[in-house]
N, C-alpha and C. Protein backbone atom coordinates (compact mmCIF):
# COMPACT_ATOMS: atom_id res chain seq x y z
N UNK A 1 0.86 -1.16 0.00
CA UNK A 1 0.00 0.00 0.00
C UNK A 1 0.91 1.24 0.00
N UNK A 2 0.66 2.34 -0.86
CA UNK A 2 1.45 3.38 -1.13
C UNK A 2 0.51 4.49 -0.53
N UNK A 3 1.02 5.80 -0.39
CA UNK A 3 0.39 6.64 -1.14
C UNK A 3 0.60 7.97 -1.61
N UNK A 4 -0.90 8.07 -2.33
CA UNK A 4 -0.60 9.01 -3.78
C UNK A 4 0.65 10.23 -3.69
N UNK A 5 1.17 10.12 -4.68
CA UNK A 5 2.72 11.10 -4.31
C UNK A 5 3.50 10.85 -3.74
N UNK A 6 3.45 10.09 -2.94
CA UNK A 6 5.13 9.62 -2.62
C UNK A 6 4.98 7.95 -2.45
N UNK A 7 5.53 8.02 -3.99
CA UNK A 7 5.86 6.57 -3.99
C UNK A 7 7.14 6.03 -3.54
N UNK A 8 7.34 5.13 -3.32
CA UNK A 8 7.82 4.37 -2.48
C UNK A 8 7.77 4.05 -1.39
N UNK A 9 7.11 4.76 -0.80
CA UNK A 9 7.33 5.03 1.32
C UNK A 9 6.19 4.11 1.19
N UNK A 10 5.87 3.20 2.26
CA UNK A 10 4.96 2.41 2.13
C UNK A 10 4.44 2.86 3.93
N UNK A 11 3.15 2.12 4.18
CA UNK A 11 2.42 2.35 5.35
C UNK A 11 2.47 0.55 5.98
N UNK A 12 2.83 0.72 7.29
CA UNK A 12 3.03 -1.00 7.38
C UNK A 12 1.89 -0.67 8.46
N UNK A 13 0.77 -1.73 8.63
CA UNK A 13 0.19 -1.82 9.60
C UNK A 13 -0.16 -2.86 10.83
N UNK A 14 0.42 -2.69 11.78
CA UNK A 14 0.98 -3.68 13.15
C UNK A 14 -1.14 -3.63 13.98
N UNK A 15 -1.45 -4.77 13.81
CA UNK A 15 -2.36 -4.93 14.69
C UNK A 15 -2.24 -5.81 16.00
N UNK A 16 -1.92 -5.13 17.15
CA UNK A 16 -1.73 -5.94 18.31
C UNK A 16 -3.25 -6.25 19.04
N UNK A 17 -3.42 -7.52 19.74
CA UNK A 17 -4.59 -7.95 20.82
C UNK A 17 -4.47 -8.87 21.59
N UNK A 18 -5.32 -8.97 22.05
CA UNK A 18 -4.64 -9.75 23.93
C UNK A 18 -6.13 -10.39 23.96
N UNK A 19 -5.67 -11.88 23.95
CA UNK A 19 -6.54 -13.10 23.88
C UNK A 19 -6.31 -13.86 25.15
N UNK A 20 -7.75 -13.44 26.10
CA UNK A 20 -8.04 -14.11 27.46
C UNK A 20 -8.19 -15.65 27.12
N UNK A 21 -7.76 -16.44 27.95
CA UNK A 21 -8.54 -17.94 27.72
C UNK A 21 -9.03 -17.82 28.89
N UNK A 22 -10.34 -18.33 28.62
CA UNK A 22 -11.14 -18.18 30.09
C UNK A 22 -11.43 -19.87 30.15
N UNK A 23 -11.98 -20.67 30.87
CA UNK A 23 -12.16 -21.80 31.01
C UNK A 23 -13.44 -21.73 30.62
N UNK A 24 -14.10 -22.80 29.92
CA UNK A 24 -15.48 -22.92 29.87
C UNK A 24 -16.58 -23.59 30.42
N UNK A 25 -17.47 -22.89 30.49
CA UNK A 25 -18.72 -22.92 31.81
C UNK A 25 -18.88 -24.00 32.21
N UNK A 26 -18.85 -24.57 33.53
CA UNK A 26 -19.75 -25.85 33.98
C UNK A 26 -20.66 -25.80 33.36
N UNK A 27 -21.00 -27.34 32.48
CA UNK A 27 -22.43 -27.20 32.21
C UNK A 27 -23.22 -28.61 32.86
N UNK A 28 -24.46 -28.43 32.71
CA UNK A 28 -25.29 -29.21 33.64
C UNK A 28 -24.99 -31.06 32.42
N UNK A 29 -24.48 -31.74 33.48
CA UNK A 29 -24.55 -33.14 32.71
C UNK A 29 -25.20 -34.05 33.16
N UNK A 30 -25.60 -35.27 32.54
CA UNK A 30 -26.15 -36.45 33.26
C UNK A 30 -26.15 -37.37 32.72
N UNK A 31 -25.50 -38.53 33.31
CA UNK A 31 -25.35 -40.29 32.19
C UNK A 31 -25.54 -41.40 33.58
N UNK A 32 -26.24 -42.25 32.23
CA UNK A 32 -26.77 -42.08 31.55
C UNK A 32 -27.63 -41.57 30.66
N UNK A 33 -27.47 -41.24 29.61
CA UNK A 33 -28.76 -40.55 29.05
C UNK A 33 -30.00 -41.61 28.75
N UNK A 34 -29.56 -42.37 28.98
CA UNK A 34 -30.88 -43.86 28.89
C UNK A 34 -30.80 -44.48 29.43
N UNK A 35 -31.49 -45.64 29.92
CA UNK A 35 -31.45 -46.72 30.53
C UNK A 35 -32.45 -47.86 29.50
N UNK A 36 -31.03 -49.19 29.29
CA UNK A 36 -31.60 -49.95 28.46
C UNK A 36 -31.58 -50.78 29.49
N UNK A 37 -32.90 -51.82 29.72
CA UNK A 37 -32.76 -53.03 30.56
C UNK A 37 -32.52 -54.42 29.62
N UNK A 38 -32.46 -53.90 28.15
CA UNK A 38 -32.43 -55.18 27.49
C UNK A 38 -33.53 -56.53 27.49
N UNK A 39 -33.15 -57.11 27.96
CA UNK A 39 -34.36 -59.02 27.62
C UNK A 39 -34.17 -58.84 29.12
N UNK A 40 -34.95 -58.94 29.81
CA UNK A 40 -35.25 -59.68 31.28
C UNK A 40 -36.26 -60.76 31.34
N UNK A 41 -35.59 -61.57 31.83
CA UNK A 41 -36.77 -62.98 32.12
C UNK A 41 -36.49 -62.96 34.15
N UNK A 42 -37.73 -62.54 33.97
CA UNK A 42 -37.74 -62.29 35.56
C UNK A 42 -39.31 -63.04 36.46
N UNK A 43 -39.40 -63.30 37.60
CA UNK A 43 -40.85 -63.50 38.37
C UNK A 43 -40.87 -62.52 39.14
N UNK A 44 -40.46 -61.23 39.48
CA UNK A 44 -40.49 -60.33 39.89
C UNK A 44 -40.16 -58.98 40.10
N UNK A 45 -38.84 -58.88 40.61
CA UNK A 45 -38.19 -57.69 40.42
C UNK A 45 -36.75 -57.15 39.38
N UNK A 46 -36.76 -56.07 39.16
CA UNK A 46 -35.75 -55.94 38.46
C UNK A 46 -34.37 -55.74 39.02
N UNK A 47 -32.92 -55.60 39.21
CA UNK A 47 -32.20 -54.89 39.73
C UNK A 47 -32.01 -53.49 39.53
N UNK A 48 -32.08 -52.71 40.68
CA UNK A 48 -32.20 -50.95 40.34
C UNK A 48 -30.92 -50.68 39.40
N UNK A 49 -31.40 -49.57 39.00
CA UNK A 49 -30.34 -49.24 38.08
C UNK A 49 -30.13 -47.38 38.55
N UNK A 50 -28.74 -46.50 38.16
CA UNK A 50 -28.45 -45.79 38.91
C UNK A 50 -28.03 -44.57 37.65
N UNK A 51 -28.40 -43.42 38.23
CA UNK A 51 -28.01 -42.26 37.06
C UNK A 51 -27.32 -40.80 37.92
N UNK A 52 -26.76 -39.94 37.48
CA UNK A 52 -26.02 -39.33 38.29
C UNK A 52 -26.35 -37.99 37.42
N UNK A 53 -26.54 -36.93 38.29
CA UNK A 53 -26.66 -35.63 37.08
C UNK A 53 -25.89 -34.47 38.22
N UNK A 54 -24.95 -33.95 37.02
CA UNK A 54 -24.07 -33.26 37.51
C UNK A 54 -24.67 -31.61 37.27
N UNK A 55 -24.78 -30.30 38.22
CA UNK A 55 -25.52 -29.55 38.47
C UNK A 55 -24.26 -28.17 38.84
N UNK A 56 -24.25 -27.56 37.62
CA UNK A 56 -23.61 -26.26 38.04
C UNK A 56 -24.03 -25.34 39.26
N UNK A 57 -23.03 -24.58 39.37
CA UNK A 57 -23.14 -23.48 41.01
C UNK A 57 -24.59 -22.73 40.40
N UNK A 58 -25.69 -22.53 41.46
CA UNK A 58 -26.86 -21.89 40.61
C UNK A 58 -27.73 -22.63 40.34
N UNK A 59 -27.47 -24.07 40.04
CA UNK A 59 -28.59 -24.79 39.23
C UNK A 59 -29.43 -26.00 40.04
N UNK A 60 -30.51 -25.87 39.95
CA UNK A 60 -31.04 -26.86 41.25
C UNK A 60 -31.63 -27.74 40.42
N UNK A 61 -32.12 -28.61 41.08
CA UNK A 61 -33.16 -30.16 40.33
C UNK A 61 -34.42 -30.01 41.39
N UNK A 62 -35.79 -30.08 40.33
CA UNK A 62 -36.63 -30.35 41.46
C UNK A 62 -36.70 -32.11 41.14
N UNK A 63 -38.22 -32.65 41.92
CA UNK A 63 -38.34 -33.89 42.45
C UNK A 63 -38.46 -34.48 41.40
N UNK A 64 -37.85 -35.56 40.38
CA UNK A 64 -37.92 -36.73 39.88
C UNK A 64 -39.26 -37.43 39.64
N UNK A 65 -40.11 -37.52 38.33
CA UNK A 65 -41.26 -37.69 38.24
C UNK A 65 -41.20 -39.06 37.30
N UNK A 66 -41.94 -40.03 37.16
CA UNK A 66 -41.89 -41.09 36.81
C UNK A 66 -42.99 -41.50 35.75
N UNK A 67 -42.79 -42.62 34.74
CA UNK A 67 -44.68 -42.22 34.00
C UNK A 67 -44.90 -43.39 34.17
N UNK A 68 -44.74 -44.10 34.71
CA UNK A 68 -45.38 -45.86 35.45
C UNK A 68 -45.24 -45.74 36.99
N UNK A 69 -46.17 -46.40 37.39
CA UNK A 69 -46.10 -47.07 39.05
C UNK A 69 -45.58 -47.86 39.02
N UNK A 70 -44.52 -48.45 38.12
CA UNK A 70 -43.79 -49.20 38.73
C UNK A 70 -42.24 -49.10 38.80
N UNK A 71 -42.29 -48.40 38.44
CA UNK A 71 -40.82 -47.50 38.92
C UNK A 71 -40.79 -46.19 39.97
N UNK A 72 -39.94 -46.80 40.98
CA UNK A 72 -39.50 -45.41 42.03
C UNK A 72 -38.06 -44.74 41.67
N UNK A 73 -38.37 -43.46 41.83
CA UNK A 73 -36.75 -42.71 41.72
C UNK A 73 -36.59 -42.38 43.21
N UNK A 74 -35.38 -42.58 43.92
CA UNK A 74 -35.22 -42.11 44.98
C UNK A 74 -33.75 -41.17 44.92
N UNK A 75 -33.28 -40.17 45.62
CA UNK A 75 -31.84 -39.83 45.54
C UNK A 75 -30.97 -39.92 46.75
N UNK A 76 -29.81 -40.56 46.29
CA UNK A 76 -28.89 -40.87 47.17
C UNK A 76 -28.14 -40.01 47.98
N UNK A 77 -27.97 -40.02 48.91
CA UNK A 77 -26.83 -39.15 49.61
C UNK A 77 -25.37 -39.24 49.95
N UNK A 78 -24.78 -38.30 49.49
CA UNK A 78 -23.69 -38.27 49.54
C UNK A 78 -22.62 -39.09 51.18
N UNK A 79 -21.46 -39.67 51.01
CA UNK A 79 -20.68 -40.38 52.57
C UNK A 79 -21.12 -38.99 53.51
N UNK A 80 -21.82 -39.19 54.62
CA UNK A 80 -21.65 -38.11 56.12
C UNK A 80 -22.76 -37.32 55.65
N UNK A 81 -24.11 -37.35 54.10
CA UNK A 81 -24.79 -36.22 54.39
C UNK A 81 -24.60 -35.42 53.50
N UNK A 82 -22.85 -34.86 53.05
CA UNK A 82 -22.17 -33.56 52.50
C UNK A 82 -22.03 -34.32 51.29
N UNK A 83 -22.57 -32.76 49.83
CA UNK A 83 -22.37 -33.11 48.83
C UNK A 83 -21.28 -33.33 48.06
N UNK A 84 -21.22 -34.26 46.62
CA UNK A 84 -19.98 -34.63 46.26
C UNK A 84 -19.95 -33.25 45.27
N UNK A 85 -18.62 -32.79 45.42
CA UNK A 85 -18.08 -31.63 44.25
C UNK A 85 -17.21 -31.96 43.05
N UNK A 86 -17.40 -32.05 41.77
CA UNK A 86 -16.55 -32.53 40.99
C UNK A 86 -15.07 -31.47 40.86
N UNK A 87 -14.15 -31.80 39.92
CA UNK A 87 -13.79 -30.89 39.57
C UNK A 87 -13.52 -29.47 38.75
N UNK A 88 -14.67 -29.41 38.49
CA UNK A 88 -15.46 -28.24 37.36
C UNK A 88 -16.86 -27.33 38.51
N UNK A 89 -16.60 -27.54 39.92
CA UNK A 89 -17.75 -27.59 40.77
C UNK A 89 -19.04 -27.89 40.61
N UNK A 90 -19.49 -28.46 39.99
CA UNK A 90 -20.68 -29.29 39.83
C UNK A 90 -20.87 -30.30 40.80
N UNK A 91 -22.10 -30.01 41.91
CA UNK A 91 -22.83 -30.74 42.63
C UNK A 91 -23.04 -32.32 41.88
N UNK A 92 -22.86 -33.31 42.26
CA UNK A 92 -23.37 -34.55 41.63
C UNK A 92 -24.41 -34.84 42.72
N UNK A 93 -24.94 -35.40 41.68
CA UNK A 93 -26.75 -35.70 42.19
C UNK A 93 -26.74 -37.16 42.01
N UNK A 94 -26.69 -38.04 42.74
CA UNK A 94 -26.99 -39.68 42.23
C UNK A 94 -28.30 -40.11 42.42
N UNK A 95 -29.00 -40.67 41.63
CA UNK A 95 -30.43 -41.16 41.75
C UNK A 95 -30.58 -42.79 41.62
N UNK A 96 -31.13 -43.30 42.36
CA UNK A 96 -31.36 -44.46 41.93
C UNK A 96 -33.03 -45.06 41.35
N UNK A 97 -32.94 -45.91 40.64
CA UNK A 97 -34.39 -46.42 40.28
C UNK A 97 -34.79 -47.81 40.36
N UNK A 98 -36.01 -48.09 41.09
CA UNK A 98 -36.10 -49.29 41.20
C UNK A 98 -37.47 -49.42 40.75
N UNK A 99 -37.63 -50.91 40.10
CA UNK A 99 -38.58 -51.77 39.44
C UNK A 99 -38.98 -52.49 40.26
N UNK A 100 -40.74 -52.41 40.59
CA UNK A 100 -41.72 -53.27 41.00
C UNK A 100 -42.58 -53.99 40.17
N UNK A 101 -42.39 -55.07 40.22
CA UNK A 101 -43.69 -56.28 39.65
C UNK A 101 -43.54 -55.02 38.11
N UNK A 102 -43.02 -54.83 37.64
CA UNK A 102 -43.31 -54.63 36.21
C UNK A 102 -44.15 -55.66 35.21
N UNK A 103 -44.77 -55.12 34.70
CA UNK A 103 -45.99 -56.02 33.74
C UNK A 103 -44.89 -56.39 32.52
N UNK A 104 -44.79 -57.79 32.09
CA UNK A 104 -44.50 -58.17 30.92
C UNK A 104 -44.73 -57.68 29.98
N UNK A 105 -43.99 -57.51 28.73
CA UNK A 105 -43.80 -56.70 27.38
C UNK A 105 -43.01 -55.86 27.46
N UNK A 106 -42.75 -54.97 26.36
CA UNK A 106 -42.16 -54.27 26.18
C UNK A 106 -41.96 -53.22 26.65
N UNK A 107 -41.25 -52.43 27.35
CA UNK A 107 -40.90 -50.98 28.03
C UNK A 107 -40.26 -50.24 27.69
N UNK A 108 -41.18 -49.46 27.85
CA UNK A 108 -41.23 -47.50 27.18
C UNK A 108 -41.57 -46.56 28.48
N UNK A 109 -40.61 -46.65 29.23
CA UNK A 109 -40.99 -45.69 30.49
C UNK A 109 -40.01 -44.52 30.27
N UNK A 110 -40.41 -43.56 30.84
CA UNK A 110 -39.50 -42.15 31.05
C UNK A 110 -39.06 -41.46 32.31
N UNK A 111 -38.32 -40.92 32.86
CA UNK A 111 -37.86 -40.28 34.33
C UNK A 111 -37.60 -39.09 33.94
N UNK A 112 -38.31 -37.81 34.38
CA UNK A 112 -38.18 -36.49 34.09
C UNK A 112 -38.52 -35.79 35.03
N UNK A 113 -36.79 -35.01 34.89
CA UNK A 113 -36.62 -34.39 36.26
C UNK A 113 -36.43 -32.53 35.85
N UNK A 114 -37.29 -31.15 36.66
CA UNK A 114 -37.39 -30.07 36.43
C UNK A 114 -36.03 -29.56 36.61
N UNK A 115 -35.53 -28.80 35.93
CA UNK A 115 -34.00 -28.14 36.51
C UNK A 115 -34.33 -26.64 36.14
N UNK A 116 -33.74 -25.68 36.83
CA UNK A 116 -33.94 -24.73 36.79
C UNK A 116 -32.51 -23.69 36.01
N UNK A 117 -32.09 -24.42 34.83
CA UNK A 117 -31.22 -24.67 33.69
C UNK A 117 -31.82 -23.64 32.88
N UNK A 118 -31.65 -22.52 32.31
CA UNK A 118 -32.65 -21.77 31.31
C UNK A 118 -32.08 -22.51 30.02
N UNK A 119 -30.97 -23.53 29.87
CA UNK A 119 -30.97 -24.02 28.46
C UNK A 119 -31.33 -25.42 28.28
N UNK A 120 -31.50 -25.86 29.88
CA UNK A 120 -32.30 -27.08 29.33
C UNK A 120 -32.97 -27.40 31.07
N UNK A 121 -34.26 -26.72 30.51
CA UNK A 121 -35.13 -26.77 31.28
C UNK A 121 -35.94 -28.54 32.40
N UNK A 122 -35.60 -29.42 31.40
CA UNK A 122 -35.59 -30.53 31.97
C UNK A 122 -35.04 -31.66 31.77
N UNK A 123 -34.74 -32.88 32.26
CA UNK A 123 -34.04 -33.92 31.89
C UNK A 123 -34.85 -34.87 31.92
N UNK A 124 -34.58 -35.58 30.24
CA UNK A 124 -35.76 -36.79 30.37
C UNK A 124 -34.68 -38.24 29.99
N UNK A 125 -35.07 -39.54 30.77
CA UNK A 125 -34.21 -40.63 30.92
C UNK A 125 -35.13 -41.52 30.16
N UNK A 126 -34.74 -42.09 29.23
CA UNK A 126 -36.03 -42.86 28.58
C UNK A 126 -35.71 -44.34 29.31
N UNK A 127 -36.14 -45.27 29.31
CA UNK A 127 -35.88 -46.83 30.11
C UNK A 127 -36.90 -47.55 28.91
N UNK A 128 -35.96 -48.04 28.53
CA UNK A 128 -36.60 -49.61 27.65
C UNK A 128 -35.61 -50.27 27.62
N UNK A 129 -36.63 -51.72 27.41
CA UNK A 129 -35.98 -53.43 27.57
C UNK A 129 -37.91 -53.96 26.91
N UNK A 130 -36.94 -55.29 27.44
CA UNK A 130 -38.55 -55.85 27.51
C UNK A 130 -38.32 -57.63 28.52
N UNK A 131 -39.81 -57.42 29.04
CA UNK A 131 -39.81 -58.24 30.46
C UNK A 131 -40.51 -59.52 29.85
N UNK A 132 -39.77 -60.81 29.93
CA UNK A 132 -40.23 -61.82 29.89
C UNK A 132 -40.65 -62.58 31.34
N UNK A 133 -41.56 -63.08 31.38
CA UNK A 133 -42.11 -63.85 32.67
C UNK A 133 -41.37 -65.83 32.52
N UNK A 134 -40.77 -66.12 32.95
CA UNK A 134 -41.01 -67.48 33.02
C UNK A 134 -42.12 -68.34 32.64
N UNK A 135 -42.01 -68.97 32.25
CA UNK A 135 -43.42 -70.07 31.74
C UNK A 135 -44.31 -70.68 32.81
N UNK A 136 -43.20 -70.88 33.89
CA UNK A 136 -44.27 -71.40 35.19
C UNK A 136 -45.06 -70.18 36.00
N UNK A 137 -44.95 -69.54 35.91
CA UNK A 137 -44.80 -68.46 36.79
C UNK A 137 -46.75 -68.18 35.98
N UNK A 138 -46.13 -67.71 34.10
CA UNK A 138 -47.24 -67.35 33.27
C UNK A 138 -48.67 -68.18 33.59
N UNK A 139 -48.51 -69.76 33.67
CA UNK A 139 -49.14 -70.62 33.95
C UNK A 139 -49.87 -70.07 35.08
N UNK A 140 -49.12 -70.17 35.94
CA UNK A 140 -50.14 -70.16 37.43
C UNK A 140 -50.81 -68.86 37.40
N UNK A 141 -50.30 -67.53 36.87
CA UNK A 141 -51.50 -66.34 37.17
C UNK A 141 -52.32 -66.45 36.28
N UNK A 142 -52.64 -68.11 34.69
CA UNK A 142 -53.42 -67.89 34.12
C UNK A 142 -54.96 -69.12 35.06
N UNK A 143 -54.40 -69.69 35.77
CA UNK A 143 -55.21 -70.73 36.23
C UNK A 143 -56.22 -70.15 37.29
């Protein structure tokens, strides 16, 4: 780049800037994001199965809602009471779920829990498998 009339002299232009790295935000996590129970051949109960949702400074969970009676969500507490802190400070939340007398066939249940997250307003856990009964078992509740 010249300019007009005096050629040769040129214009050099130095752009200096100052690039913060900031760390990036806790964000709200939770895994599983599903719960597969797969083939169960069962006469009764299932073994609980366990999900953990990790909860930035700020961000709360309300109560754990279920769309069958036959699943309970309960939440665990941390050794002594006091919550676990990761290293990104995120509260971990452990939940557990347990299966009652589930009805044979196929399962399509959901666990959806309110968070007060403005980018993700709730968390939904889908749960499918499918429940086979034993043959003796089928017999006798048909007699």
């Amino acid at each position: 780049m010249s300019f007009t009339g005096f050629r040769g002299h040129l214009l050099r232009v130095m752009v200096r800037g100052h690039i913060a790295i900031a760390p990036s935000p806790a964000r709200l996590t939770w895994y599983p994001q599903a719960i597969c129970l797969g083939l169960v051949h069962t006469g009764g109960t299932i073994r609980a199965e366990e999900f953990t949702v990790l909860t930035p400074r700020g961000i709360s969970l309300k109560f754990p809602t279920v769309s069958s009676n036959f699943l309970r969500v309960a939440r665990l507490k941390g050794e002594g009471g006091k919550p676990v802190i990761d290293e990104l400070g995120r509260t971990a939340h452990v939940f557990v779920v347990e299966f009652s007398k589930p009805p044979a066939g196929m399962v399509r249940e959901k666990i959806t829990i309110g968070v007060t997250d403005k980018y993700v307003p709730e968390i939904v856990i889908p749960i499918t498998g499918r429940i086979e009964r034993p043959a003796s078992l089928v017999h006798k509740a048909t007699q």
